[in-house]
N, C-alpha and C. Protein backbone atom coordinates (compact mmCIF):
# COMPACT_ATOMS: atom_id res chain seq x y z
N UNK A 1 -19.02 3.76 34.95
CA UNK A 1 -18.86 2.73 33.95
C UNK A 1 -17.42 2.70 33.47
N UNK A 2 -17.27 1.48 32.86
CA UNK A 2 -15.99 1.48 32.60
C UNK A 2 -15.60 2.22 31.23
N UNK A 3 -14.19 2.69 30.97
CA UNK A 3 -14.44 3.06 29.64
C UNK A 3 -13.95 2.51 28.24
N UNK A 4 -13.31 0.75 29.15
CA UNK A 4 -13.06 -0.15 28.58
C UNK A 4 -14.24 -0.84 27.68
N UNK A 5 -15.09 -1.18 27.77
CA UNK A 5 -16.36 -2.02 27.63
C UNK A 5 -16.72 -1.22 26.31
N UNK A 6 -16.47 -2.13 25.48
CA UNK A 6 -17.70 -1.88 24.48
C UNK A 6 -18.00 -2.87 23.73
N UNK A 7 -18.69 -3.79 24.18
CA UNK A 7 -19.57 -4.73 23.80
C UNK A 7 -19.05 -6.49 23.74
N UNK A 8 -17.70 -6.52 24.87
CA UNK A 8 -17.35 -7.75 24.68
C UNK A 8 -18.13 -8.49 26.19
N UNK A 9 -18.46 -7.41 26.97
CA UNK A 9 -19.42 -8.28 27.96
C UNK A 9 -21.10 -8.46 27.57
N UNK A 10 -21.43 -7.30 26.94
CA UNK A 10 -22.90 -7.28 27.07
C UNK A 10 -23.42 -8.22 25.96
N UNK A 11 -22.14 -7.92 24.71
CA UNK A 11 -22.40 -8.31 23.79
C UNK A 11 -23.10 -7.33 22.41
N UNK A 12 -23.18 -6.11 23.07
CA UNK A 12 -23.84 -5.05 22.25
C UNK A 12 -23.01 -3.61 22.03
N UNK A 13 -22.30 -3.15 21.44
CA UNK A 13 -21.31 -2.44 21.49
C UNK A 13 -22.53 -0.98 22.07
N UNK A 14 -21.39 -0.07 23.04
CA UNK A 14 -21.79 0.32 23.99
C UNK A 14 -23.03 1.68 23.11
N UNK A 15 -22.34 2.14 21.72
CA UNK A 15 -23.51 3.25 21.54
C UNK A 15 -24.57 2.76 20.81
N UNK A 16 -24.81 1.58 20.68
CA UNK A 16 -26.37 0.78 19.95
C UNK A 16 -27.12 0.91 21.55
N UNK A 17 -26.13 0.00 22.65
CA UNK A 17 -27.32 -0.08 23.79
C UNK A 17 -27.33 1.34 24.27
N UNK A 18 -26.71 2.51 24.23
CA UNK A 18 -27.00 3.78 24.82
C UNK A 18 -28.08 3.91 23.99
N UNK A 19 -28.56 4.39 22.93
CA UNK A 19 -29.48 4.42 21.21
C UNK A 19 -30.71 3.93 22.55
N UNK A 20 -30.55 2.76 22.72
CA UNK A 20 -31.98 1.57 23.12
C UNK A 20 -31.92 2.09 24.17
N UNK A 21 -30.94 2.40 25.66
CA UNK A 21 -31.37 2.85 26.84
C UNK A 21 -31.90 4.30 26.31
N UNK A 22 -31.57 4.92 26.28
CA UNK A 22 -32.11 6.62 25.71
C UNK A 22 -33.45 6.09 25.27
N UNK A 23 -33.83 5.64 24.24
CA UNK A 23 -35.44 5.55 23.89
C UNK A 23 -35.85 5.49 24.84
N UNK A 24 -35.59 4.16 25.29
CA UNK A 24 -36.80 3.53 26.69
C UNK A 24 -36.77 4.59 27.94
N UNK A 25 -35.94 4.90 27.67
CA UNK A 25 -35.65 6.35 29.17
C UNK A 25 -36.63 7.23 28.39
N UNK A 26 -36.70 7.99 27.52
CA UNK A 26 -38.21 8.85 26.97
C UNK A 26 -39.19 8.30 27.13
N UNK A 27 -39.49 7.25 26.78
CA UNK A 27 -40.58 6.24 26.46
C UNK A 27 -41.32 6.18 28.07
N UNK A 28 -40.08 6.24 28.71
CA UNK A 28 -41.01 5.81 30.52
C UNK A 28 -40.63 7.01 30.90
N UNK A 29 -39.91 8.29 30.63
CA UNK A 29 -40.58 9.34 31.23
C UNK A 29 -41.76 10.04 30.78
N UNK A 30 -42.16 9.85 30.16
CA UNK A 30 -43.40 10.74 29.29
C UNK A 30 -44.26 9.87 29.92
N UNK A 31 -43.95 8.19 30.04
CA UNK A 31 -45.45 7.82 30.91
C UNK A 31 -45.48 8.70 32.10
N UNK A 32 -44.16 8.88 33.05
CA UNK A 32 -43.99 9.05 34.19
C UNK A 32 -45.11 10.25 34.62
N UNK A 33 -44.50 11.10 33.06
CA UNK A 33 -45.19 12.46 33.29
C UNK A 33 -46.39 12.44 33.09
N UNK A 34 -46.60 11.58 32.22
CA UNK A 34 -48.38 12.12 32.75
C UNK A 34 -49.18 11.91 33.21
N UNK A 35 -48.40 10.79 34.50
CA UNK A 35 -49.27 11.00 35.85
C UNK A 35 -49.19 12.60 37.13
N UNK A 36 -48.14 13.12 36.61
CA UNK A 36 -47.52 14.33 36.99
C UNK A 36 -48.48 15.40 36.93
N UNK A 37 -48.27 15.45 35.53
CA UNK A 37 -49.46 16.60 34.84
C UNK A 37 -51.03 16.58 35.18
N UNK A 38 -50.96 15.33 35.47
CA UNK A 38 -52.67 14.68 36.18
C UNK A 38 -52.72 15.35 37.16
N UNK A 39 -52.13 15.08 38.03
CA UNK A 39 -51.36 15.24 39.62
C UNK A 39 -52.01 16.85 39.67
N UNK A 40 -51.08 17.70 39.15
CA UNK A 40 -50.92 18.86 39.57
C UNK A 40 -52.21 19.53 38.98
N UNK A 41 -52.53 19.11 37.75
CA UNK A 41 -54.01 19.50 37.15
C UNK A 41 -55.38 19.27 38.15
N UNK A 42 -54.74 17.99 38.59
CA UNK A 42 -56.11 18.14 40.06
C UNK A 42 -55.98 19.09 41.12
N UNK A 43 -54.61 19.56 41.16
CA UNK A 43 -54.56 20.43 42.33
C UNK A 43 -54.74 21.04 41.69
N UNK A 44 -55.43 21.98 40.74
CA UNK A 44 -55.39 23.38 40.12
C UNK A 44 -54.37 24.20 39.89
N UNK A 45 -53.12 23.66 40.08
CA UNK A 45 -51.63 24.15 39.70
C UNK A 45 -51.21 24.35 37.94
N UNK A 46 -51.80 25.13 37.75
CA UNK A 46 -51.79 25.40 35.79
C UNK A 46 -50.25 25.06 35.65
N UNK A 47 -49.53 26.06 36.40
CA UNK A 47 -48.32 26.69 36.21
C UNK A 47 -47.30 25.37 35.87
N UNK A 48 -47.47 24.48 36.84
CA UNK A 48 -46.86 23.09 36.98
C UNK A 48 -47.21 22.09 36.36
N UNK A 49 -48.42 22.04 35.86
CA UNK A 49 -49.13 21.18 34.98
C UNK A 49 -48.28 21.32 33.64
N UNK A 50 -48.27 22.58 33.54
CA UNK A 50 -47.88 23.40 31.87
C UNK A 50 -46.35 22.72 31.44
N UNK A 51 -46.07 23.25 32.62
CA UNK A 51 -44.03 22.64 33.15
C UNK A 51 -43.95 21.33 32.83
N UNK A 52 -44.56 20.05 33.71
CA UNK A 52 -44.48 18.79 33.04
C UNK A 52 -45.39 18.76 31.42
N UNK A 53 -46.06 18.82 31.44
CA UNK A 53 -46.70 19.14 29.58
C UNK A 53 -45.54 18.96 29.05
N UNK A 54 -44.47 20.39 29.14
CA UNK A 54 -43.62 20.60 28.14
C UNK A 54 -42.20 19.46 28.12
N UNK A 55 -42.26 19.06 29.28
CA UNK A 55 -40.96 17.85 29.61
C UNK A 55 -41.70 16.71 29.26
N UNK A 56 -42.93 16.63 28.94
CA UNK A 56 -42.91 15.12 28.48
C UNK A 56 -43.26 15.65 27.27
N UNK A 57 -43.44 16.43 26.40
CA UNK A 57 -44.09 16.55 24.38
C UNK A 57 -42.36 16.49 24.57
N UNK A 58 -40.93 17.05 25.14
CA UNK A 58 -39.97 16.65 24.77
C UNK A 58 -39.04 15.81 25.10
N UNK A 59 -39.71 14.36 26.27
CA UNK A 59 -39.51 13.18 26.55
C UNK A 59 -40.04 12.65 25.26
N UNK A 60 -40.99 13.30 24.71
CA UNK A 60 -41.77 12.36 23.60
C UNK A 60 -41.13 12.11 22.15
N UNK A 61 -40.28 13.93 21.99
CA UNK A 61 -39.53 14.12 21.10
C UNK A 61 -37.99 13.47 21.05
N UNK A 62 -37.74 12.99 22.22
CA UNK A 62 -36.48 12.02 22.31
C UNK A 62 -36.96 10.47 21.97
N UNK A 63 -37.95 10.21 22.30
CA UNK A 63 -38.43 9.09 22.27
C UNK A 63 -38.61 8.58 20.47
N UNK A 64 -39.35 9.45 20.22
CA UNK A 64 -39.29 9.68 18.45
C UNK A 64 -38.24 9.42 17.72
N UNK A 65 -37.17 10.18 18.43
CA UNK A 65 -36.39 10.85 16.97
C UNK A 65 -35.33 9.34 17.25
N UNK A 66 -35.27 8.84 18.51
CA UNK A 66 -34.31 7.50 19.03
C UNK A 66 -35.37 6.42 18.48
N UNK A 67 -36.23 6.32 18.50
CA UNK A 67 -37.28 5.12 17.70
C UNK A 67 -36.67 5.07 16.33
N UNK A 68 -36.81 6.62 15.47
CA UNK A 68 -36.27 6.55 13.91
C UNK A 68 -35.23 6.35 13.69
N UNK A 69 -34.29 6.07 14.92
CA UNK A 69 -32.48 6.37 14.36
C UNK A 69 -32.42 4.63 14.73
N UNK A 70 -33.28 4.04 15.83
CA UNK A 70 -32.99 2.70 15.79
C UNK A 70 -33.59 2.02 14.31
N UNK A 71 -34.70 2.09 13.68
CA UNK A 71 -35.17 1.88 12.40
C UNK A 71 -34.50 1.69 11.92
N UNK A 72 -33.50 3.05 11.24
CA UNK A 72 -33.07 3.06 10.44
C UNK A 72 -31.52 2.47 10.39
N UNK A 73 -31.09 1.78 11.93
CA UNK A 73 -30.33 1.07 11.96
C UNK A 73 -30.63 -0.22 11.84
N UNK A 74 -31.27 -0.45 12.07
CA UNK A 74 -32.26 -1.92 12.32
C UNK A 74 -32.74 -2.23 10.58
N UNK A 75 -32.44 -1.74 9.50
CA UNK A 75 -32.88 -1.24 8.42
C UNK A 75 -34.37 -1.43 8.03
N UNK A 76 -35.04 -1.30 8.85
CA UNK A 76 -36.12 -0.88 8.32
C UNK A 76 -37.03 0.22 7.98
């Protein structure tokens, strides 16, 4: 990326849309994962099941804490 750009092409200065890409990047890995955790839970793989578990409760915790920081920019 360039390191010119901040917000005269997109129109969104570049760390609001990082803020909004970062959520939605948690937001669709935690779905991702828990077809993962499905996955490996059918194979009887605890060990790996446990592993994605913990990457998506903290896909979930990025997803959160970037939901409240857009809020509270967004002022609501």
């Amino acid at each position: 990326m360039s390191d010119q750009e901040t917000g005269q092409v997109t129109g969104t200065k570049d760390k609001d849309y990082n803020l909004v890409w970062f959520t939605e990047a948690c937001l669709s890995n935690a779905l991702r994962l828990e077809g993962y955790v499905q996955d490996a839970e059918r194979d009887g793989d605890t060990e790996l099941a446990e592993l994605f578990a913990k990457a998506q409760r903290e896909s979930t915790k990025g997803a959160e804490q970037g939901k409240a920081l857009l809020a509270a920019r967004l002022g609501r």
